[in-house]
C-alpha atoms as a PDB file:
ATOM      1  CA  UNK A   1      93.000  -9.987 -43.890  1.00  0.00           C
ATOM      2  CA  UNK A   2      93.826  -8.145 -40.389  1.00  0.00           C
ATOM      3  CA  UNK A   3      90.225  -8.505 -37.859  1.00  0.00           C
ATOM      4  CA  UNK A   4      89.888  -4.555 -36.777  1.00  0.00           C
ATOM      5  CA  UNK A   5      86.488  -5.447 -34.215  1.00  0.00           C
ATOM      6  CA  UNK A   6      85.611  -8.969 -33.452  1.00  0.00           C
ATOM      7  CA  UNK A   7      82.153  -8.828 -31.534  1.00  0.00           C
ATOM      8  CA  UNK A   8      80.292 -12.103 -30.090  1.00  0.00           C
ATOM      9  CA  UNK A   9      76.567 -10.822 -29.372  1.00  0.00           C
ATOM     10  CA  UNK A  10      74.024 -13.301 -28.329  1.00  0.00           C
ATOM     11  CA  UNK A  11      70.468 -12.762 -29.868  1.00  0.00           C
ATOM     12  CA  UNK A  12      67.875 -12.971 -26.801  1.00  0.00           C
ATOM     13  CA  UNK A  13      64.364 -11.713 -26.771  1.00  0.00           C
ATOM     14  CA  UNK A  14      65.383  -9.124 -24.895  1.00  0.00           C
ATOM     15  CA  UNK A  15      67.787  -7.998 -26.987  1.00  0.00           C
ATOM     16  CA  UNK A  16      65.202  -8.486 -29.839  1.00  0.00           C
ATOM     17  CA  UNK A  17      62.989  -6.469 -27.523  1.00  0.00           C
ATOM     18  CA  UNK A  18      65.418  -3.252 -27.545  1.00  0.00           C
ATOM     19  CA  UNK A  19      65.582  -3.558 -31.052  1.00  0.00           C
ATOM     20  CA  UNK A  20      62.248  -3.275 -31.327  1.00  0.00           C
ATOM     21  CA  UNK A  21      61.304  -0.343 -29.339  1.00  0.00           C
ATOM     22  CA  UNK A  22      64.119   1.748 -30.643  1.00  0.00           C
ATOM     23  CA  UNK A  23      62.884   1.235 -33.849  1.00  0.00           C
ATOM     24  CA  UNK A  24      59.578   1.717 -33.136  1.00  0.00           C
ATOM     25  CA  UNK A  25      60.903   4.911 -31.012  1.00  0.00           C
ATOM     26  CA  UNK A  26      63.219   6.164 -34.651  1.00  0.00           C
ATOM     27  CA  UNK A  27      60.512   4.943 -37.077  1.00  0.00           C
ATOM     28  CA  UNK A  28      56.692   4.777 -35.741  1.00  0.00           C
ATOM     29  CA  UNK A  29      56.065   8.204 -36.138  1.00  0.00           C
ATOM     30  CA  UNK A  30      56.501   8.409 -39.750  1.00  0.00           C
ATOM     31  CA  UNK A  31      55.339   4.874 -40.112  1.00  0.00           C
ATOM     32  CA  UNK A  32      51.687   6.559 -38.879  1.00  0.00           C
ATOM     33  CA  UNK A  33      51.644   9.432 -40.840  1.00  0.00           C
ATOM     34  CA  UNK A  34      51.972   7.193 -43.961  1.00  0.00           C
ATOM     35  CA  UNK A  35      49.522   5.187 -42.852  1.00  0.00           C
ATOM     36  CA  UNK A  36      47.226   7.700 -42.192  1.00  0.00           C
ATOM     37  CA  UNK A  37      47.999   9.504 -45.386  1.00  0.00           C
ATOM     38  CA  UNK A  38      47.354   6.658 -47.815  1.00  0.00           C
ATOM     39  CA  UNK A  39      44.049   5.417 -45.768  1.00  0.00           C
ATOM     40  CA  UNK A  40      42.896   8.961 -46.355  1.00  0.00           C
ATOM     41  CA  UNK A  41      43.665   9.057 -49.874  1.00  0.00           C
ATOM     42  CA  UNK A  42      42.179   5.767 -50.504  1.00  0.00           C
ATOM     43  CA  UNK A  43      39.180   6.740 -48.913  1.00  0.00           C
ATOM     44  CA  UNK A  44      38.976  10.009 -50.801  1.00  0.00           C
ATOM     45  CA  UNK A  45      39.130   7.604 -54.092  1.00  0.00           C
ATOM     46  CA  UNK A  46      36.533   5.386 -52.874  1.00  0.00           C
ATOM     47  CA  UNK A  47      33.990   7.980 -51.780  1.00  0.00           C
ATOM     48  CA  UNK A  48      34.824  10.139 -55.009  1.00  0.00           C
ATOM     49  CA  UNK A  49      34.257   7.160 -57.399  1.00  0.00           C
ATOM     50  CA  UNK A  50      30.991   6.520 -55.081  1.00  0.00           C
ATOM     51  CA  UNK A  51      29.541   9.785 -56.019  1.00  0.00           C
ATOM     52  CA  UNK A  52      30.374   9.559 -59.864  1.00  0.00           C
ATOM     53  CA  UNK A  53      28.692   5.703 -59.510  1.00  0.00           C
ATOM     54  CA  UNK A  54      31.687   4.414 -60.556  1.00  0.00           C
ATOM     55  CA  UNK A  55      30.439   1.262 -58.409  1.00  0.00           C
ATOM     56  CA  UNK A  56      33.542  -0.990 -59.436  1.00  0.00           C
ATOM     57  CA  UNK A  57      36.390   1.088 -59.027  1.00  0.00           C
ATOM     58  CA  UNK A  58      34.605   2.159 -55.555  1.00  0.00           C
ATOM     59  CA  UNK A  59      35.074  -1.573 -54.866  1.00  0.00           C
ATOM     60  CA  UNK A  60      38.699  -2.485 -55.879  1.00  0.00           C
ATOM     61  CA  UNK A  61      39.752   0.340 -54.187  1.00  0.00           C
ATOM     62  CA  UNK A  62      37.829  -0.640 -50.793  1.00  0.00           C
ATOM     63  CA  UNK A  63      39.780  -3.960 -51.791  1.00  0.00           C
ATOM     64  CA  UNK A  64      42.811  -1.842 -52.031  1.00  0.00           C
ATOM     65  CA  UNK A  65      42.056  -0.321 -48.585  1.00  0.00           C
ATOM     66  CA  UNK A  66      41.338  -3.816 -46.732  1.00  0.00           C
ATOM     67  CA  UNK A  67      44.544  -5.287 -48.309  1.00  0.00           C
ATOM     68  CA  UNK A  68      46.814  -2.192 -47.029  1.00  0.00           C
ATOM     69  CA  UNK A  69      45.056  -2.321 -43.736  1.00  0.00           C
ATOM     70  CA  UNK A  70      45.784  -5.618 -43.076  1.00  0.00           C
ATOM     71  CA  UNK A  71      49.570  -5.251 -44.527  1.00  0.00           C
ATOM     72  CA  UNK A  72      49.729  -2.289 -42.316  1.00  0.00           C
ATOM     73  CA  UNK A  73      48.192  -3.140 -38.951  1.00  0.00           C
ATOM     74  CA  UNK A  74      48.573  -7.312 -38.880  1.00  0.00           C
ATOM     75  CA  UNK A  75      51.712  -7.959 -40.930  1.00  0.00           C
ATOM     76  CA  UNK A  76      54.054  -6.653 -38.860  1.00  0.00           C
ATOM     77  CA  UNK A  77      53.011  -8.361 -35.612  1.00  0.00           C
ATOM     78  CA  UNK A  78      52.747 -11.722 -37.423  1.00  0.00           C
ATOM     79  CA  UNK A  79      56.228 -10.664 -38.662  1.00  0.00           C
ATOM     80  CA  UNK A  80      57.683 -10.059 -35.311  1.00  0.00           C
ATOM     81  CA  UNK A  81      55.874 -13.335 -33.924  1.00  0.00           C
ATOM     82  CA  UNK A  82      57.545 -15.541 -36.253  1.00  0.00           C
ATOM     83  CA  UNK A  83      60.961 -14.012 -35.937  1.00  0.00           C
ATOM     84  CA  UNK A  84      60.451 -14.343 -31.890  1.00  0.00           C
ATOM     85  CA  UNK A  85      59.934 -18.016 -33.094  1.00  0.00           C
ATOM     86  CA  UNK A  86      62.932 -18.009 -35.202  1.00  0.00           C
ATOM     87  CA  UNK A  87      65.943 -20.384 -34.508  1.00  0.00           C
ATOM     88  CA  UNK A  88      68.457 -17.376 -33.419  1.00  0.00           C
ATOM     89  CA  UNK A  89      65.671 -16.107 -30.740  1.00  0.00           C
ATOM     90  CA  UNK A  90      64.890 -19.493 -29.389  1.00  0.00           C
ATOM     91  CA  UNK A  91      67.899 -20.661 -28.906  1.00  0.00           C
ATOM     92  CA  UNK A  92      69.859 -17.422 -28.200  1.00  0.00           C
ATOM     93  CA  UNK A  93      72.219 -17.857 -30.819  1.00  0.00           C
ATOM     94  CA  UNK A  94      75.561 -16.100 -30.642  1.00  0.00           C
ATOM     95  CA  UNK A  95      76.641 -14.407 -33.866  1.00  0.00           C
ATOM     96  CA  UNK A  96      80.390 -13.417 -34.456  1.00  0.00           C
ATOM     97  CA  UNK A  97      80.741 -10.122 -36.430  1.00  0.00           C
ATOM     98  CA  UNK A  98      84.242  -9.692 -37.565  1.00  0.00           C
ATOM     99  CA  UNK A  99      84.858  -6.552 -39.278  1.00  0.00           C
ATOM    100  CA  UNK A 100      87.618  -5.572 -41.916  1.00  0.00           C
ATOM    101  CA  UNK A 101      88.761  -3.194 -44.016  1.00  0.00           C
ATOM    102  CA  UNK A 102      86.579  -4.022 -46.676  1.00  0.00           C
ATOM    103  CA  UNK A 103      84.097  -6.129 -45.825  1.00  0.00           C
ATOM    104  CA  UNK A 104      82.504  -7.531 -42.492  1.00  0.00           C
ATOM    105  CA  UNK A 105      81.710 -11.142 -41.866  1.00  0.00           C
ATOM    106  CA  UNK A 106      78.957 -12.509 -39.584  1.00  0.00           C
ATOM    107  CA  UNK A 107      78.760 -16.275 -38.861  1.00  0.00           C
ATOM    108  CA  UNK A 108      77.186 -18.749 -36.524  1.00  0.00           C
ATOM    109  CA  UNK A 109      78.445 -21.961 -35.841  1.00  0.00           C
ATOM    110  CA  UNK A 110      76.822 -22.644 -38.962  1.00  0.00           C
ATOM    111  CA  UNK A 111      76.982 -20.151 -41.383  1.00  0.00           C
ATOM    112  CA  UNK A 112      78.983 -17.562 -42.170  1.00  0.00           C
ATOM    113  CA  UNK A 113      78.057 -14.632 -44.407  1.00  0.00           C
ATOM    114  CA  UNK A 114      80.389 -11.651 -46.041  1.00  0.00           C
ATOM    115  CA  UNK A 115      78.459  -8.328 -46.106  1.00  0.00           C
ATOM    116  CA  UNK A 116      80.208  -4.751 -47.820  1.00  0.00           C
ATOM    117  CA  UNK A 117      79.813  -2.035 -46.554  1.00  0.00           C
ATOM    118  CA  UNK A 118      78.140  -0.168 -48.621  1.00  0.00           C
ATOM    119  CA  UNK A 119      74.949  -2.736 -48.067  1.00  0.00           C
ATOM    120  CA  UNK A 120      74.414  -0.888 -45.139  1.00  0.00           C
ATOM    121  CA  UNK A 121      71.633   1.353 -45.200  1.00  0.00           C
ATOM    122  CA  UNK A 122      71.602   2.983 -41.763  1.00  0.00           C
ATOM    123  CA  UNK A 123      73.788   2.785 -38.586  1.00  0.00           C
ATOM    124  CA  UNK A 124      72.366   3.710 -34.884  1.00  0.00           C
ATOM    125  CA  UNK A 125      74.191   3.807 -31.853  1.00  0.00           C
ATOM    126  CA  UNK A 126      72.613   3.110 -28.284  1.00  0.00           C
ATOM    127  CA  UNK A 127      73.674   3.272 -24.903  1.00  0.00           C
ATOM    128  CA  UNK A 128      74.408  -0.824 -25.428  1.00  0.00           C
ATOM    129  CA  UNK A 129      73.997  -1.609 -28.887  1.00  0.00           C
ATOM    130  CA  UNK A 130      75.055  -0.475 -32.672  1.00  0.00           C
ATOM    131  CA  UNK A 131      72.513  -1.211 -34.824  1.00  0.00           C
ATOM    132  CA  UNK A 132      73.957  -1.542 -38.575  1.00  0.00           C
ATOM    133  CA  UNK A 133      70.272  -1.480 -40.900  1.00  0.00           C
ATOM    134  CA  UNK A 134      70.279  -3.481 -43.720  1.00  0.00           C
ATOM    135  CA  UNK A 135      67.179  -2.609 -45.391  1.00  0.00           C
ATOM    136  CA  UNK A 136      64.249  -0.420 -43.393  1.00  0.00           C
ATOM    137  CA  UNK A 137      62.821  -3.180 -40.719  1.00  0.00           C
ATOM    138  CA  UNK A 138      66.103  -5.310 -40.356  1.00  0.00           C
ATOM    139  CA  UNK A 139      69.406  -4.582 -38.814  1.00  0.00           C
ATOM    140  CA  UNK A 140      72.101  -6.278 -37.349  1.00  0.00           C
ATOM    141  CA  UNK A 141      73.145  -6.006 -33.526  1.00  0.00           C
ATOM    142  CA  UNK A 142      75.716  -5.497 -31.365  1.00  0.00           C
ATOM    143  CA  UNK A 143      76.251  -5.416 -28.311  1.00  0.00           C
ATOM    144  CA  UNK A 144      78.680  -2.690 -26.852  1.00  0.00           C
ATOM    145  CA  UNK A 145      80.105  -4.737 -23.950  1.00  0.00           C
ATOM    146  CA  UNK A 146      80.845  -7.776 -26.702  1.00  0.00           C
ATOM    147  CA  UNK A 147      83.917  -6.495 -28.518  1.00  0.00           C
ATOM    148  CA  UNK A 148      87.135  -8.922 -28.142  1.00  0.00           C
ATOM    149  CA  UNK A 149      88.511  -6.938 -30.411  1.00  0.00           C
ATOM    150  CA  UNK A 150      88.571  -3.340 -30.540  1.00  0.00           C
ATOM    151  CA  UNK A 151      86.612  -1.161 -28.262  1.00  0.00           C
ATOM    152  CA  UNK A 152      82.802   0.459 -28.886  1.00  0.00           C
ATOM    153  CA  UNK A 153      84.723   3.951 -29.169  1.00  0.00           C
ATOM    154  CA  UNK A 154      87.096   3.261 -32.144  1.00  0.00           C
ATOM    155  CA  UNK A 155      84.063   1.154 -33.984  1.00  0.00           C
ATOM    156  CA  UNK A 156      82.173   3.855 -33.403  1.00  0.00           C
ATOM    157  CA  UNK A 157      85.099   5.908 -35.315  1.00  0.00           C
ATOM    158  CA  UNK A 158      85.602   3.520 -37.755  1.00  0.00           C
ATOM    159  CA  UNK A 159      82.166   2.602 -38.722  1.00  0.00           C
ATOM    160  CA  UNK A 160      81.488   6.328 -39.282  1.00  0.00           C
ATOM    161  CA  UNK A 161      84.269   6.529 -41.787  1.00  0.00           C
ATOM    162  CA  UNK A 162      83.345   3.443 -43.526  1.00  0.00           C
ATOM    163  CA  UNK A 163      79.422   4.705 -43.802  1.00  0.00           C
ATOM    164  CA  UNK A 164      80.065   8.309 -44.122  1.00  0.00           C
ATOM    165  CA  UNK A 165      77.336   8.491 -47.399  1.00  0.00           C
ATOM    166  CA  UNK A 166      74.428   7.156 -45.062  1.00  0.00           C
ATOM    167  CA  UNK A 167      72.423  10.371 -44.314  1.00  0.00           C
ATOM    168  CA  UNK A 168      75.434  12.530 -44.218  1.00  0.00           C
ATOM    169  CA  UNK A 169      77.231  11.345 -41.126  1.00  0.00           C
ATOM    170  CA  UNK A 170      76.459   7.474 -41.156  1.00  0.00           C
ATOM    171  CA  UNK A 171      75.860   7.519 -37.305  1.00  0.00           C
ATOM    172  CA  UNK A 172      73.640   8.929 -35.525  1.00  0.00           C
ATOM    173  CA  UNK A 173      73.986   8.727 -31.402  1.00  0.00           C
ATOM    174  CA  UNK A 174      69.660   8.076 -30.052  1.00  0.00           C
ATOM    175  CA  UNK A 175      69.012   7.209 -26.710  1.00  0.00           C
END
């Protein structure tokens, strides 16, 4: 298999950092609104089942509303805490991201992992990084000034064609 865009990003806390307020930038908006939405409907249930003194239901859904809270509000830093903490953060590990036709491979010195295409669930472009989502809180990234192979201009190109499905246009330019 031909390499088309050999990358060599090194994951620092400040990279980590960018990640993080771009996607709080793309996604905390919507991340609030849901929040507020199901704490209000939750607390519609409670105080509903409170007037028909439906005492128990009242109190597995206050339950329910501590246990999203918590999800909501203190997962998520604990989340970002321990990945901080995690081995590629630590000791700013350099990933190698060499992309195909068909498939791109990402590997450390050691592991290597073989990821389609079509696993990609969203793909952001920066001023310095892609960001290639693999589910809603995790993506990949890549530094723009990283590329031994290739240039950011003709990824950009290519990664478009090869996630065309994702939201219509597969790329979208922020920042």
């Amino acid at each position: 298999m031909k390499i088309l865009f050999k990358n060599k990003t090194k994951y620092t806390k400040q990279a980590y950092q960018k990640f993080l307020q771009f996607h709080k930038e793309k996604y905390g908006q919507k991340y609030k609104f849901d929040t507020i939405v199901i704490i209000m409907l939750l607390c519609f249930c409670i105080i509903i089942n409170l007037q028909y003194l439906n005492f128990f239901t009242a109190f597995l859904l206050t339950i329910c509303l501590l246990i999203f809270c918590f999800y909501r509000f203190f997962y998520p830093t604990k989340k970002v805490q321990r990945e901080l903490k995690s081995e590629k953060f630590e000791k700013e590990k350099e990933f190698t991201f060499k992309f195909y036709e068909k498939c791109f491979v990402i590997s450390d010195e050691e592991t290597s992992d073989k990821i389609q295409y079509w696993k990609l669930k969203k793909t952001y472009e920066t001023d310095e990084y892609f960001y290639l989502y693999i589910n809603k809180d995790h993506a990949f990234l890549l530094n723009k000034s990283c590329f031994s192979t290739g240039t950011p201009s003709e990824f950009l190109k290519f990664i478009k064609r090869k996630t065309w499905k994702l939201n219509n246009s597969g790329l979208f330019k922020f920042g």
